[in-house]
C-alpha atoms as a PDB file:
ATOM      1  CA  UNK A   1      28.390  75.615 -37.440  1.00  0.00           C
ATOM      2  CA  UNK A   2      29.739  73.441 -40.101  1.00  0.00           C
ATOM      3  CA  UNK A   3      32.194  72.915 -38.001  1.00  0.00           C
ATOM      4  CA  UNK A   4      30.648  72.340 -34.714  1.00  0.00           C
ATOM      5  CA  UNK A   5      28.323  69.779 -36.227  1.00  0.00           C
ATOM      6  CA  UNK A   6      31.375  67.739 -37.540  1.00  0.00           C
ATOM      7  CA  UNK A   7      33.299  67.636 -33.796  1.00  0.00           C
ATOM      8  CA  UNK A   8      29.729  66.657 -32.290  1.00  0.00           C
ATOM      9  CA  UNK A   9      29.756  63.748 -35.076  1.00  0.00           C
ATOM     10  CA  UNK A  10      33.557  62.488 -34.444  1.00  0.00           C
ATOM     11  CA  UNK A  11      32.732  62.582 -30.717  1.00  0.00           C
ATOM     12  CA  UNK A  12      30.403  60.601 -31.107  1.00  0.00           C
ATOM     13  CA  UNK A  13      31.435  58.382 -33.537  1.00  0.00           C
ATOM     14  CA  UNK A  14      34.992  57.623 -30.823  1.00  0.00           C
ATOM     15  CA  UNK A  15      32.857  56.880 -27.915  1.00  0.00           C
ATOM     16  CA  UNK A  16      30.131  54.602 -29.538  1.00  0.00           C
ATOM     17  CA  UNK A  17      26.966  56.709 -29.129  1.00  0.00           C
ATOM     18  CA  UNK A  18      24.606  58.531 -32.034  1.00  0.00           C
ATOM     19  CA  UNK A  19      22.773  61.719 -32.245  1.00  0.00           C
ATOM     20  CA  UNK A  20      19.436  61.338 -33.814  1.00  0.00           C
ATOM     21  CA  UNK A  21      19.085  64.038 -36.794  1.00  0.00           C
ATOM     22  CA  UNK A  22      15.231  64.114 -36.389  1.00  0.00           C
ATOM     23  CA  UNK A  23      15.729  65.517 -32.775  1.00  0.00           C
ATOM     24  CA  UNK A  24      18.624  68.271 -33.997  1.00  0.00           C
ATOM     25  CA  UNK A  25      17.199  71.630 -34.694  1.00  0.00           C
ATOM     26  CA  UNK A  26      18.918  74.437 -36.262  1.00  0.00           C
ATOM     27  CA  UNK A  27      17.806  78.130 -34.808  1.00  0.00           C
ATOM     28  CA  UNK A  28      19.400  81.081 -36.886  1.00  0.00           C
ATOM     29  CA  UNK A  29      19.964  79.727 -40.409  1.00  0.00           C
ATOM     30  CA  UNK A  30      19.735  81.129 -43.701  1.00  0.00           C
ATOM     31  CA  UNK A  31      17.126  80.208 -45.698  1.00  0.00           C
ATOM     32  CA  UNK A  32      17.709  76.438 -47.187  1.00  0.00           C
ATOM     33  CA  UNK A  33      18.423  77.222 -51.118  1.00  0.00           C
ATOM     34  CA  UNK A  34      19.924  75.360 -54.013  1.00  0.00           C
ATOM     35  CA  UNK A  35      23.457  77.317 -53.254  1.00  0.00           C
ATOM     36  CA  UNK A  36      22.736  77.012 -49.234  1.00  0.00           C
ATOM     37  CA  UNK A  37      21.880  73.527 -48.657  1.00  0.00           C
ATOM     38  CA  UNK A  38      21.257  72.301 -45.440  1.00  0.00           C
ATOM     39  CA  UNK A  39      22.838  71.664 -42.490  1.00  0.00           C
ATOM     40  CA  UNK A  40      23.749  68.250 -42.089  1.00  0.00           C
ATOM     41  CA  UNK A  41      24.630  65.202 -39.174  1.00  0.00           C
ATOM     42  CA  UNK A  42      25.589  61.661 -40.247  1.00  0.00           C
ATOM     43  CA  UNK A  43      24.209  62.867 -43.834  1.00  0.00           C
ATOM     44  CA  UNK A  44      20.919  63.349 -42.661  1.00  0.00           C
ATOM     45  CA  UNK A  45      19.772  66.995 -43.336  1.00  0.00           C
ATOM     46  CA  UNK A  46      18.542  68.861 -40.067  1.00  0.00           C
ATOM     47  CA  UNK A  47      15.553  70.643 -39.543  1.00  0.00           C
ATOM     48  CA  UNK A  48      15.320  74.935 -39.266  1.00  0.00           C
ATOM     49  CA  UNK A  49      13.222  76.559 -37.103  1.00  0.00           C
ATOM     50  CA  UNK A  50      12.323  80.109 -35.451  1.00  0.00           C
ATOM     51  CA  UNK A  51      12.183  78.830 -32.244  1.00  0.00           C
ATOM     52  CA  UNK A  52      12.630  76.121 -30.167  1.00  0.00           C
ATOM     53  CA  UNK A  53      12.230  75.132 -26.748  1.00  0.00           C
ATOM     54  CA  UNK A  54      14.739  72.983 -24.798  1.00  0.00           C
ATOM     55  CA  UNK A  55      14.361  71.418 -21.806  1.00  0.00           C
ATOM     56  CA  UNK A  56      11.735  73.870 -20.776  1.00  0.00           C
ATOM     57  CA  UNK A  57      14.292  76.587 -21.556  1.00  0.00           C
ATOM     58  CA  UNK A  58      12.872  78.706 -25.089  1.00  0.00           C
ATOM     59  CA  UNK A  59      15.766  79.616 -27.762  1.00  0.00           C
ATOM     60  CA  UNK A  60      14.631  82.533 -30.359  1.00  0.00           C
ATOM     61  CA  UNK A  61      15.286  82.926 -33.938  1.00  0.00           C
ATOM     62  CA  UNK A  62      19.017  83.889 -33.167  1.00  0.00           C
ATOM     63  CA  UNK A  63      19.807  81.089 -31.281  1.00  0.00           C
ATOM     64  CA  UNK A  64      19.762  82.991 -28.116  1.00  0.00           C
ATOM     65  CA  UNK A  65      18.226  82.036 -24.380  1.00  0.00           C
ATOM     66  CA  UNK A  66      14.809  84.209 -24.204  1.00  0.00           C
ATOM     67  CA  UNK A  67      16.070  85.540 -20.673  1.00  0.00           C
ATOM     68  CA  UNK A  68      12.582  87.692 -20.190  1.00  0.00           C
ATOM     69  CA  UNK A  69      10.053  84.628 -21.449  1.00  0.00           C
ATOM     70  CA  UNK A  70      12.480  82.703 -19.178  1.00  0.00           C
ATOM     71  CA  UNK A  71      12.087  85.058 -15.937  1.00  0.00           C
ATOM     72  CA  UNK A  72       8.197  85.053 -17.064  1.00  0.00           C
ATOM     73  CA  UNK A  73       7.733  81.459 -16.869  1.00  0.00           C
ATOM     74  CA  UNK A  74       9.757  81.192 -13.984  1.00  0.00           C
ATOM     75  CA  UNK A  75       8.044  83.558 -11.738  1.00  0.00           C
ATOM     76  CA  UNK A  76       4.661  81.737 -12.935  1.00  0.00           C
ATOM     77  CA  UNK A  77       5.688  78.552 -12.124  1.00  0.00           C
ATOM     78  CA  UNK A  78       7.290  79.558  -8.676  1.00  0.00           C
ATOM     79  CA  UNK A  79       3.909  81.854  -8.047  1.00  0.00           C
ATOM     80  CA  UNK A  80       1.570  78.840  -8.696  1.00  0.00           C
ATOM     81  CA  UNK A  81       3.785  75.996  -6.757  1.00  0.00           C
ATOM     82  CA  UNK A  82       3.552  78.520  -3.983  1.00  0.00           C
ATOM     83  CA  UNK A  83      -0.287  78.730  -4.090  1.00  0.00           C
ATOM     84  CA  UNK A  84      -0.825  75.450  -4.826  1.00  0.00           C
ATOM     85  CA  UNK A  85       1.401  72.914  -3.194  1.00  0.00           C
ATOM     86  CA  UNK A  86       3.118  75.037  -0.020  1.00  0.00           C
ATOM     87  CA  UNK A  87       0.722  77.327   0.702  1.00  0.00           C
ATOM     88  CA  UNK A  88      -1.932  74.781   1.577  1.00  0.00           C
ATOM     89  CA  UNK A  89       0.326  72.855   4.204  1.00  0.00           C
ATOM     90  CA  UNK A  90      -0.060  75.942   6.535  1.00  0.00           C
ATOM     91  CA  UNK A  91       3.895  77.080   7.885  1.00  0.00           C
ATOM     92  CA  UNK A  92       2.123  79.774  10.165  1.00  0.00           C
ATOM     93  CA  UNK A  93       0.795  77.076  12.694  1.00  0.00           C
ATOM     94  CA  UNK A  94       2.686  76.465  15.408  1.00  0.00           C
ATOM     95  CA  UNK A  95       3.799  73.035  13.949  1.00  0.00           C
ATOM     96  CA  UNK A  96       6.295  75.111  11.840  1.00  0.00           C
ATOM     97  CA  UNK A  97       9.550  76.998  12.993  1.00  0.00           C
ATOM     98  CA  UNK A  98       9.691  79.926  10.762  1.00  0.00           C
ATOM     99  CA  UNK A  99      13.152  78.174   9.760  1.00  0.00           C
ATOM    100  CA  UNK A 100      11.380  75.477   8.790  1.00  0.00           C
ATOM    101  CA  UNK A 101       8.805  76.981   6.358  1.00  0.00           C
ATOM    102  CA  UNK A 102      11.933  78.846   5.164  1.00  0.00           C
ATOM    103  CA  UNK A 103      14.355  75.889   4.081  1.00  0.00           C
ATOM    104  CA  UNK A 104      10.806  74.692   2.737  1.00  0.00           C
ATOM    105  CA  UNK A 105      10.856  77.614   0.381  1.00  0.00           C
ATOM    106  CA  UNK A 106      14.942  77.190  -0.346  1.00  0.00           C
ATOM    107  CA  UNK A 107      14.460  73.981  -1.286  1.00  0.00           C
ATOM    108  CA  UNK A 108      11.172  73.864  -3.263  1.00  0.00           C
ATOM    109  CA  UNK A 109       9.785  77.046  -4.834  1.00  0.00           C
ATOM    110  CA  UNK A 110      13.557  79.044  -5.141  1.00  0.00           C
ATOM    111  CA  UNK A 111      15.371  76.176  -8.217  1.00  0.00           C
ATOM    112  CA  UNK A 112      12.062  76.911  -9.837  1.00  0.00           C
ATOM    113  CA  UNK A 113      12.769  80.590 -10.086  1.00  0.00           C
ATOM    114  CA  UNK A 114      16.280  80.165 -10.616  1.00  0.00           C
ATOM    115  CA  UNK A 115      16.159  77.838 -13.646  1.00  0.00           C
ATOM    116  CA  UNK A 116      18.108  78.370 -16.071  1.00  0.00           C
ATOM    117  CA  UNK A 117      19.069  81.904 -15.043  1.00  0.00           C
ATOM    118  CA  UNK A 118      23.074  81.214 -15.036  1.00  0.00           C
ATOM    119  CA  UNK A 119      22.984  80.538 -18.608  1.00  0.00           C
ATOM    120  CA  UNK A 120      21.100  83.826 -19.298  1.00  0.00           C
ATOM    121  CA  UNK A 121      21.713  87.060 -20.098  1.00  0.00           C
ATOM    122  CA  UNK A 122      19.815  88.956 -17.785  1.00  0.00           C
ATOM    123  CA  UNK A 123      19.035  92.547 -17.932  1.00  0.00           C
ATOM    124  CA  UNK A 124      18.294  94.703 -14.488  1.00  0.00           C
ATOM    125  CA  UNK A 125      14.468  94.497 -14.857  1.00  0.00           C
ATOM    126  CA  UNK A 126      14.575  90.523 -15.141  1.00  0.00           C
ATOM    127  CA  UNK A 127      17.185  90.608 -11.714  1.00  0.00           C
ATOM    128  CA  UNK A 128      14.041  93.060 -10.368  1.00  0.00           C
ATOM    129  CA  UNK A 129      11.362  91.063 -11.635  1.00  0.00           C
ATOM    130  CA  UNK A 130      13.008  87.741 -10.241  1.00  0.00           C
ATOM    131  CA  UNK A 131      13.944  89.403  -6.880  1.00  0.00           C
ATOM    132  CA  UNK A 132      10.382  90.482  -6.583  1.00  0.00           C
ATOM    133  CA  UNK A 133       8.606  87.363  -7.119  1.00  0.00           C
ATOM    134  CA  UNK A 134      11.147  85.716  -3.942  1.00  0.00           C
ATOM    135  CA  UNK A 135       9.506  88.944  -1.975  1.00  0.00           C
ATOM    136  CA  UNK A 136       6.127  87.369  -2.998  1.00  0.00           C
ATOM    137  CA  UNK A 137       6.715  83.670  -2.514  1.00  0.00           C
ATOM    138  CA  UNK A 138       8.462  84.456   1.035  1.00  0.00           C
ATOM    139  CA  UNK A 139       4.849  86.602   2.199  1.00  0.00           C
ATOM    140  CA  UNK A 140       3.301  83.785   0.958  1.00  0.00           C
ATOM    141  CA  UNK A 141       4.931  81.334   3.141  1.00  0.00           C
ATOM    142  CA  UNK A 142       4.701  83.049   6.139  1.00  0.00           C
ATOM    143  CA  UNK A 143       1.090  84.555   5.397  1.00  0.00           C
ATOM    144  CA  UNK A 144       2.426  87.788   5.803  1.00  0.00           C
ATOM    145  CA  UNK A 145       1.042  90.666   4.280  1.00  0.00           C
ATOM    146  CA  UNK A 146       1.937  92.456   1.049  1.00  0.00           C
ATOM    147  CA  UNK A 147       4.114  95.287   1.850  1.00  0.00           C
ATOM    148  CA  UNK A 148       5.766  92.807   4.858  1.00  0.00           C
ATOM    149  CA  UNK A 149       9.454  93.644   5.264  1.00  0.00           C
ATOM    150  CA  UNK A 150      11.182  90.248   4.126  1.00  0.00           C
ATOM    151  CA  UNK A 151      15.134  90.471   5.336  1.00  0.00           C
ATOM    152  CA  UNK A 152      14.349  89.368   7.971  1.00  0.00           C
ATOM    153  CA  UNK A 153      13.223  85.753   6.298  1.00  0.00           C
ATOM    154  CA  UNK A 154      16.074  86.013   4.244  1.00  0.00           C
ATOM    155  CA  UNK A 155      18.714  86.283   6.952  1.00  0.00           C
ATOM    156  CA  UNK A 156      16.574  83.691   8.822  1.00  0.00           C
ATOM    157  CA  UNK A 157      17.422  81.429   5.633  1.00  0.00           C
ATOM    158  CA  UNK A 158      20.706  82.618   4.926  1.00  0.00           C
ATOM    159  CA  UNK A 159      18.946  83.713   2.027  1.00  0.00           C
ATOM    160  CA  UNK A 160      20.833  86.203  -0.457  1.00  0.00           C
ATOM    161  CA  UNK A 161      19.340  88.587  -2.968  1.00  0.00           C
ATOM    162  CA  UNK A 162      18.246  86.973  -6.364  1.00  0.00           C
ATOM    163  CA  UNK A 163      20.971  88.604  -8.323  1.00  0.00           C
ATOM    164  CA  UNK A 164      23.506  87.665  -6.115  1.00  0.00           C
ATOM    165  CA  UNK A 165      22.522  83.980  -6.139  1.00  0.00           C
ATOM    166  CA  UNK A 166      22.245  83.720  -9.892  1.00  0.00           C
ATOM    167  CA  UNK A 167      25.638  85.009 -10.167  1.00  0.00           C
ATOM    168  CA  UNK A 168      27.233  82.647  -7.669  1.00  0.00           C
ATOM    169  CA  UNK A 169      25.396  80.074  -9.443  1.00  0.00           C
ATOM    170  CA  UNK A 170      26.497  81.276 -12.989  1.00  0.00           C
ATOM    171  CA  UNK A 171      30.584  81.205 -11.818  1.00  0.00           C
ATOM    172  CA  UNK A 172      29.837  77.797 -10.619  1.00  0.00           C
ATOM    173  CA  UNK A 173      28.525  76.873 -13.643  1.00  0.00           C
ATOM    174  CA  UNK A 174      32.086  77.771 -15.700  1.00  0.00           C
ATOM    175  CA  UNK A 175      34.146  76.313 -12.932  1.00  0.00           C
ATOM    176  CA  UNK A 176      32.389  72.774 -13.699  1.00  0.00           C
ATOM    177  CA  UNK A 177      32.995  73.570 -17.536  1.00  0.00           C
ATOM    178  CA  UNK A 178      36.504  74.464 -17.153  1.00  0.00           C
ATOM    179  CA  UNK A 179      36.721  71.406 -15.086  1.00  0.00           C
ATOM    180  CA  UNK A 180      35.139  68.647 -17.345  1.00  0.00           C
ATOM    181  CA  UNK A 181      37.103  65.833 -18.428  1.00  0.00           C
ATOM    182  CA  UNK A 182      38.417  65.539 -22.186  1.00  0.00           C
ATOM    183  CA  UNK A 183      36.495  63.054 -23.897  1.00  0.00           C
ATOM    184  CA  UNK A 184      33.042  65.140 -22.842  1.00  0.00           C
ATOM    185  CA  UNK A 185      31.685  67.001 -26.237  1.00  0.00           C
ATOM    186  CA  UNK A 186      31.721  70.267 -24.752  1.00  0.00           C
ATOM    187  CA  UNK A 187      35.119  70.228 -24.047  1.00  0.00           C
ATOM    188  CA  UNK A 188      36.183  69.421 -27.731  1.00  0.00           C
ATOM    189  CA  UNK A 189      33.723  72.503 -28.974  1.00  0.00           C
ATOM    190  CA  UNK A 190      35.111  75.321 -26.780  1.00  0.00           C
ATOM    191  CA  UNK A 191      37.994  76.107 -29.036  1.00  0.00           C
ATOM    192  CA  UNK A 192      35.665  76.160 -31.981  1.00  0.00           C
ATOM    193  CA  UNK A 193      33.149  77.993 -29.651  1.00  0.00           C
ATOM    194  CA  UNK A 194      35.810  80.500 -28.323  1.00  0.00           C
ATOM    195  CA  UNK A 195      36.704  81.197 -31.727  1.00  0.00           C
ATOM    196  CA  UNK A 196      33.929  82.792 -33.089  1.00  0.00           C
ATOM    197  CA  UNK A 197      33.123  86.416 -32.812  1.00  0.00           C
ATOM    198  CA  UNK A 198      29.573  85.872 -31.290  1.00  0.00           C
ATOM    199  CA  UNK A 199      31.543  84.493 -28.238  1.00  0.00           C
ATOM    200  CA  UNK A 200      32.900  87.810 -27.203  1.00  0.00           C
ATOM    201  CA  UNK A 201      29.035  88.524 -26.274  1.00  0.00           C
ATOM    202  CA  UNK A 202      28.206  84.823 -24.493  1.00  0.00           C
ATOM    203  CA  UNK A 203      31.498  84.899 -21.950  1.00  0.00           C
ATOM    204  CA  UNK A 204      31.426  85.208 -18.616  1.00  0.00           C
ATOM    205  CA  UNK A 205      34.758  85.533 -16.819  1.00  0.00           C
ATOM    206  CA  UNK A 206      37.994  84.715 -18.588  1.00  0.00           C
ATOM    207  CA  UNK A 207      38.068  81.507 -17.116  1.00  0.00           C
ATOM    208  CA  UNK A 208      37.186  79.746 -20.660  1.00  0.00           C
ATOM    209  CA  UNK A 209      39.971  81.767 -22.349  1.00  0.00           C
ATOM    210  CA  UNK A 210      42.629  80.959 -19.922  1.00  0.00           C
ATOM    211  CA  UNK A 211      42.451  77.496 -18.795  1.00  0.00           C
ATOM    212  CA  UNK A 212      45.866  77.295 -16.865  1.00  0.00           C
ATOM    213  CA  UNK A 213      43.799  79.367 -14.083  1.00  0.00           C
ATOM    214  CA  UNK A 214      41.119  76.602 -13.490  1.00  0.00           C
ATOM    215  CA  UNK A 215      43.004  75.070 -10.300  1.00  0.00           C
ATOM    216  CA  UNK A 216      43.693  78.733  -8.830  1.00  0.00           C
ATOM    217  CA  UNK A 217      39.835  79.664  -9.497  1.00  0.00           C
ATOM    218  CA  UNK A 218      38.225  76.664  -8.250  1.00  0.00           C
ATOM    219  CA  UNK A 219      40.915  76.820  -4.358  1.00  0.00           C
ATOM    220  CA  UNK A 220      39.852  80.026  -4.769  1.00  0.00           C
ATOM    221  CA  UNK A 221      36.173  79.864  -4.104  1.00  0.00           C
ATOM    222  CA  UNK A 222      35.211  81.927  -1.170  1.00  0.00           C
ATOM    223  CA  UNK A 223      34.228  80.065   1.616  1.00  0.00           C
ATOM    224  CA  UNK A 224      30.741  82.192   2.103  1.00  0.00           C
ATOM    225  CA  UNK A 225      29.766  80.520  -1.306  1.00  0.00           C
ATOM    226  CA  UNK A 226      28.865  77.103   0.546  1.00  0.00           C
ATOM    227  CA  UNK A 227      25.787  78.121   2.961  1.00  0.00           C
ATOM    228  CA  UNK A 228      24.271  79.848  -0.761  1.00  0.00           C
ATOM    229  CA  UNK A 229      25.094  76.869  -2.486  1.00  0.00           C
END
């Protein structure tokens, strides 16, 4: 962490820009003592917490993604959105094409169950719970009833399975990191990043490890990723 927090500072210091200390939390330290002083940026100490939320996205007291309060608020949020805002505007009248009401959906109510999914790690009940609440929010837009068969809407949509879109979206998500240019911050922390033994758990394919692949992986996307994109 040391570190980390020293690269972030350089970066910033080369490209004339400041992190602000009182903004910084630190999830996963020790507690602050007379032999473990805290953490520090520019010289100003940085705060410790439990738990911290970031961009709507909740971090626990290991410094880990919450994937299940993530899935939870997800599915809320998509739920309510559907009730509240798509519902209402009434896709079974004739106005509507069932194509329509279903790009409606794509566009609207499915990012908001998707959030921050591809930076998760997800275990088979969130993919169920997740897939389930798309089952839901389609029914809903077509006022169709509970148990309503809903491949067809998917197919309509070109619509694939939760799982499957969170993992296209997850390898696009290490493409653009393996693409990024050098003077971005991330780019100067993967080696520390890749270095440490808690990285073995975060990695996805070996796309970080090996960078002289990133042109062959990114000519290599399969063409049936673009109508999912």
């Amino acid at each position: 962490m040391f570190r980390l927090l020293k690269k972030a500072e350089e970066h910033s210091k080369l490209l004339g820009y400041r992190w602000n200390p009182a903004k910084c939390i630190i999830l996963n330290s020790p507690p602050y003592t007379s032999r473990n002083s805290p953490l520090r940026l520019y010289g100003s100490p940085l705060t410790a917490a439990e738990s911290f939320v970031y961009l709507g996205l909740p971090f626990n007291h290991k410094a880990q993604l919450d994937a299940g309060l993530v899935v939870q608020r997800n599915v809320q949020s998509a739920l309510v959105a559907m009730r509240t805002d798509i519902q209402p505007l009434d896709f079974y009248s004739p106005s509507f094409s069932r194509l329509t009401a279903a790009k409606i959906y794509t566009t609207f109510i499915r990012p908001k169950l998707k959030y921050g999914l591809s930076i998760s790690k997800l275990l088979v009940s969130h993919s169920q719970a997740i897939e389930k609440a798309q089952d839901i929010c389609l029914r809903l837009t077509f006022r169709d009833k509970a148990t309503a068969f809903t491949q067809v809407y998917k197919h309509m949509a070109a619509l694939p399975h939760m799982h499957e879109r969170i993992a296209i979206v997850s390898f696009k998500t290490i493409v653009c990191i393996v693409q990024l240019p050098s003077d971005k911050v991330l780019e100067s922390l993967i080696p520390h990043i890749t270095a440490a033994p808690k990285y073995v758990e975060l990695r996805g394919p070996d796309l970080l490890a090996h960078r002289t692949q990133q042109t062959v992986a990114v000519h290599l996307l399969p063409a049936w990723l673009s109508p999912w994109s």
